[in-house]
C-alpha atoms as a PDB file:
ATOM      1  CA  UNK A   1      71.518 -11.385-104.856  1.00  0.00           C
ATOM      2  CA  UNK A   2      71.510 -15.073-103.976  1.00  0.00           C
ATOM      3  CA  UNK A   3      68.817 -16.628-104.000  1.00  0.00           C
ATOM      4  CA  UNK A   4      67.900 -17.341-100.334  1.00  0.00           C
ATOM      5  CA  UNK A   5      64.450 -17.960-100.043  1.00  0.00           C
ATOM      6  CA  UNK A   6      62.876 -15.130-101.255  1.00  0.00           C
ATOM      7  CA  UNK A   7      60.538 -16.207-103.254  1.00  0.00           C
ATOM      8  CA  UNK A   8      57.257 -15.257-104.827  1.00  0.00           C
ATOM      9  CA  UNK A   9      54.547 -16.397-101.611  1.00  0.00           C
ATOM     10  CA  UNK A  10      56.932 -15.263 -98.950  1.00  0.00           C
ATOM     11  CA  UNK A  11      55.069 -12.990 -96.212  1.00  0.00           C
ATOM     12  CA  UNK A  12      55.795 -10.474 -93.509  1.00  0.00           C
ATOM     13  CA  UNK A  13      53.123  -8.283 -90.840  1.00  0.00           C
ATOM     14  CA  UNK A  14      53.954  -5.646 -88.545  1.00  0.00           C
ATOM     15  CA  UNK A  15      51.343  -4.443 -86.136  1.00  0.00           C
ATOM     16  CA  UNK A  16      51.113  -0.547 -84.653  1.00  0.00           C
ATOM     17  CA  UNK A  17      48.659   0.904 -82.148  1.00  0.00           C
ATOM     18  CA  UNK A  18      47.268   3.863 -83.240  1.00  0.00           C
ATOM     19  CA  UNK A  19      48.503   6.777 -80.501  1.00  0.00           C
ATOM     20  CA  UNK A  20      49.008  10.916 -81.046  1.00  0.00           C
ATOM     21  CA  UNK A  21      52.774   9.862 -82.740  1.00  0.00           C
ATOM     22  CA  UNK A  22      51.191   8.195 -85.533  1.00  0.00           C
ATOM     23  CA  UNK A  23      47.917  10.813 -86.453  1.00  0.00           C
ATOM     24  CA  UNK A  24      47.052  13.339 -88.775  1.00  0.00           C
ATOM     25  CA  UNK A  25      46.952  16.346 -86.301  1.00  0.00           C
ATOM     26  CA  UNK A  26      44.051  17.801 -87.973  1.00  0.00           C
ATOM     27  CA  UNK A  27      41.852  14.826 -87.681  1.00  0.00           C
ATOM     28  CA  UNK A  28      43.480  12.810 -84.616  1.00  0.00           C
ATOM     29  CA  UNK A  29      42.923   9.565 -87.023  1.00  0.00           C
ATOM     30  CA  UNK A  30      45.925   7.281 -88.647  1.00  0.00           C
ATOM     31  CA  UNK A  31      47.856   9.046 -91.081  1.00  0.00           C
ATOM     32  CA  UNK A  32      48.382   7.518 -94.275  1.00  0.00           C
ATOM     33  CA  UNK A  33      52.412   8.183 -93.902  1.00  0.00           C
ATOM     34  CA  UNK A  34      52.480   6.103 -91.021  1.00  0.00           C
ATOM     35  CA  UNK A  35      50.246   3.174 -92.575  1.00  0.00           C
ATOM     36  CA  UNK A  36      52.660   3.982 -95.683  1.00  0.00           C
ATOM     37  CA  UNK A  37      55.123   3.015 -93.359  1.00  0.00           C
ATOM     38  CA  UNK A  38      53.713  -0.010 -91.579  1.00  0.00           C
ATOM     39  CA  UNK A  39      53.209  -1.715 -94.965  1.00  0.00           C
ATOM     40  CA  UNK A  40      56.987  -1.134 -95.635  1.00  0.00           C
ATOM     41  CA  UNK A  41      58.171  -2.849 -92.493  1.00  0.00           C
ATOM     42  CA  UNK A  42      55.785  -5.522 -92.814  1.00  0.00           C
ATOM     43  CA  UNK A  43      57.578  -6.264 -96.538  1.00  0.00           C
ATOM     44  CA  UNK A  44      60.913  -5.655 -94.909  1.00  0.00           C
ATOM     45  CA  UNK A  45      60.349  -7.764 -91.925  1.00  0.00           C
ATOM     46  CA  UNK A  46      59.393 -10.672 -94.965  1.00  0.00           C
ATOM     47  CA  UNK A  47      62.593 -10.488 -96.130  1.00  0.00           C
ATOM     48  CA  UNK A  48      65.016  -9.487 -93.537  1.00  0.00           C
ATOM     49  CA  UNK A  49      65.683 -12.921 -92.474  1.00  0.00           C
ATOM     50  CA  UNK A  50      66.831 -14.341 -96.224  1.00  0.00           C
ATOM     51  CA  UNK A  51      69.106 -10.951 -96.994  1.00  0.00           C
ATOM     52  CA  UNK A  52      72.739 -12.592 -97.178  1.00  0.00           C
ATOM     53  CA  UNK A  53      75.430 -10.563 -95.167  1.00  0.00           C
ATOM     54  CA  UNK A  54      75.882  -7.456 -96.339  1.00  0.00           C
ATOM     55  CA  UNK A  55      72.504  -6.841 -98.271  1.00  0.00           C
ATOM     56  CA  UNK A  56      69.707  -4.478 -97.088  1.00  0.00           C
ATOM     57  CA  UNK A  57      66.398  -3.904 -98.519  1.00  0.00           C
ATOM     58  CA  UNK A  58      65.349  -0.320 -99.304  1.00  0.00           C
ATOM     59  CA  UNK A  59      62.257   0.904-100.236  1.00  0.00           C
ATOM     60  CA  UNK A  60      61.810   2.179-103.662  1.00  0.00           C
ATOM     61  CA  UNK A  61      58.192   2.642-104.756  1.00  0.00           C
ATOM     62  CA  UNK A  62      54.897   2.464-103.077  1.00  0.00           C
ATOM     63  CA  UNK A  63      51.310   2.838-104.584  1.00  0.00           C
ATOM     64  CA  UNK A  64      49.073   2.920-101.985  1.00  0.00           C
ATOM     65  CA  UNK A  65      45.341   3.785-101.338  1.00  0.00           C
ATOM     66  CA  UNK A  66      43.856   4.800 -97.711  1.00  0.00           C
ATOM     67  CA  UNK A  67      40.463   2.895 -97.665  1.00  0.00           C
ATOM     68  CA  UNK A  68      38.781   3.798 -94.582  1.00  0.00           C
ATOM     69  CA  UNK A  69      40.027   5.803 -91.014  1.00  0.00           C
ATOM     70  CA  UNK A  70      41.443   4.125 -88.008  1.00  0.00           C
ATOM     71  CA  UNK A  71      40.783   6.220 -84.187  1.00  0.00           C
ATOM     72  CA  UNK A  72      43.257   6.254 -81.337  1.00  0.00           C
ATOM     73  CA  UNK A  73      43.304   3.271 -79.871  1.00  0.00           C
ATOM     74  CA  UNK A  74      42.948   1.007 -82.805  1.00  0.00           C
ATOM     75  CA  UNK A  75      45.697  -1.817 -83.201  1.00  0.00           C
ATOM     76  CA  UNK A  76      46.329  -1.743 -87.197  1.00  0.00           C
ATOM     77  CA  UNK A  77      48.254  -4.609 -89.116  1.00  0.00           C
ATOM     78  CA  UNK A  78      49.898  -4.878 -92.503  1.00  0.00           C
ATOM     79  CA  UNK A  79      50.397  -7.991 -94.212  1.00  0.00           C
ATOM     80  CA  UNK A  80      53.010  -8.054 -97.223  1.00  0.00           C
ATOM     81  CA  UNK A  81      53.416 -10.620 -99.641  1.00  0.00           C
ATOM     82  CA  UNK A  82      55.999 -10.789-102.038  1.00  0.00           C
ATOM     83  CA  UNK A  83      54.420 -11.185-106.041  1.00  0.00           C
ATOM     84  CA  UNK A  84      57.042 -10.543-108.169  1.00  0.00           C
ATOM     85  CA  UNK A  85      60.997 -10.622-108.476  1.00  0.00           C
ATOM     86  CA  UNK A  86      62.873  -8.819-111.356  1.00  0.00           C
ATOM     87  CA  UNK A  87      66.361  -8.977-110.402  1.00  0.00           C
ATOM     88  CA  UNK A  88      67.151  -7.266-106.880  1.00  0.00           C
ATOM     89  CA  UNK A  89      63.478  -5.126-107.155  1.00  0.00           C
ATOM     90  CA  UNK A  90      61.029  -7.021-105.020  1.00  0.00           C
ATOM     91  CA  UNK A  91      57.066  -6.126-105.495  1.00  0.00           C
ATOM     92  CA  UNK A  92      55.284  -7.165-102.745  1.00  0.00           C
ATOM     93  CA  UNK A  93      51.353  -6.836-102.652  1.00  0.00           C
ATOM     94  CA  UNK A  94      50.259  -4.884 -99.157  1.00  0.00           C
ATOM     95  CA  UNK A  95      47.210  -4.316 -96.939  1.00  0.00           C
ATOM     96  CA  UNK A  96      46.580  -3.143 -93.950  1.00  0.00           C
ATOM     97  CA  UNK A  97      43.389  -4.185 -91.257  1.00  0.00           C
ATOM     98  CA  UNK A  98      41.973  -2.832 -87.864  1.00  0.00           C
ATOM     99  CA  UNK A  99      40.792  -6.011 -87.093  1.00  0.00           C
ATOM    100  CA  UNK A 100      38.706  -6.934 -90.034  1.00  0.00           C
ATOM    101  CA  UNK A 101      37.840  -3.604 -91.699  1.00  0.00           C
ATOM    102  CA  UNK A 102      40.586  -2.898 -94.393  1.00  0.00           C
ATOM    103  CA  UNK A 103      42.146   0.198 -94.604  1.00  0.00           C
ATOM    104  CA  UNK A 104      44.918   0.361 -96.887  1.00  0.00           C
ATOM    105  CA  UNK A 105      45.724  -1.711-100.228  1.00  0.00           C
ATOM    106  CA  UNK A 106      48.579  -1.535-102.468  1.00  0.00           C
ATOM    107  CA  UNK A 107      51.457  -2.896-103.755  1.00  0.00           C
ATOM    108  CA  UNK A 108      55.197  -1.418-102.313  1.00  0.00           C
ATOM    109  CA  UNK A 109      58.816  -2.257-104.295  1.00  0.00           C
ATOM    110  CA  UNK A 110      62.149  -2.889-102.515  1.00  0.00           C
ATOM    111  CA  UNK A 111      65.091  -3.433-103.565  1.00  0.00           C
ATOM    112  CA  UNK A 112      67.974  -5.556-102.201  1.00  0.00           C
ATOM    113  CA  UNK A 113      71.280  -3.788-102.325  1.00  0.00           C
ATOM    114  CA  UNK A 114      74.994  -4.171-100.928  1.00  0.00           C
ATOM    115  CA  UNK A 115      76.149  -2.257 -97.703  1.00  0.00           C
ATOM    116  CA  UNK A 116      79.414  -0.664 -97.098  1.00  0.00           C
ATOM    117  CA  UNK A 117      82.345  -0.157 -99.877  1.00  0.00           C
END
């Protein structure tokens, strides 16, 4: 891994409204898996842009707490921001808001790796 960028400070969001493909079915709020998942691509789309060609970031570890529900409707954002860099494992620090009530904190790992053979 080159460095290219990525570098402790670096940031990345992704945003999601909250519909019936994204609930827990017995509750009709957002599921943790899928604010599990928003936090990932906001730390992936934070890095996408440096990855040389050939590299890919993968997920590899998440430790994440659900804070408070989010209804149908709702338009929920995660905010990553990269903390730590140990060779190709990237920690990034992760939350997640509908509008200013957070929902999610954590921290998520990803690590850079080479595509193809």
């Amino acid at each position: 891994m080159a460095n290219t960028g990525i570098n402790p400070g670096l940031t990345g969001q992704k945003e999601v409204l909250v519909c019936q493909h994204n609930v827990a079915p017995h509750v009709s709020k957002f599921s943790t898996p899928s604010m599990i998942q928003l936090m990932e691509q906001a730390a992936s789309e934070g890095v996408n842009d440096h990855l040389q060609e050939g590299e890919v970031s993968v997920g590899i570890e998440v430790n994440i707490r659900h804070l408070a529900a989010a209804d149908i409707g709702a338009t929920i954002v995660a905010y990553a921001k990269l903390i730590e860099i140990d060779r190709n494992r990237l920690t990034f620090e992760v939350v997640a808001f509908d509008a200013d009530r957070k929902i999610g904190e954590g921290t998520h790992k990803r690590a850079i790796i080479k595509t193809g053979g």
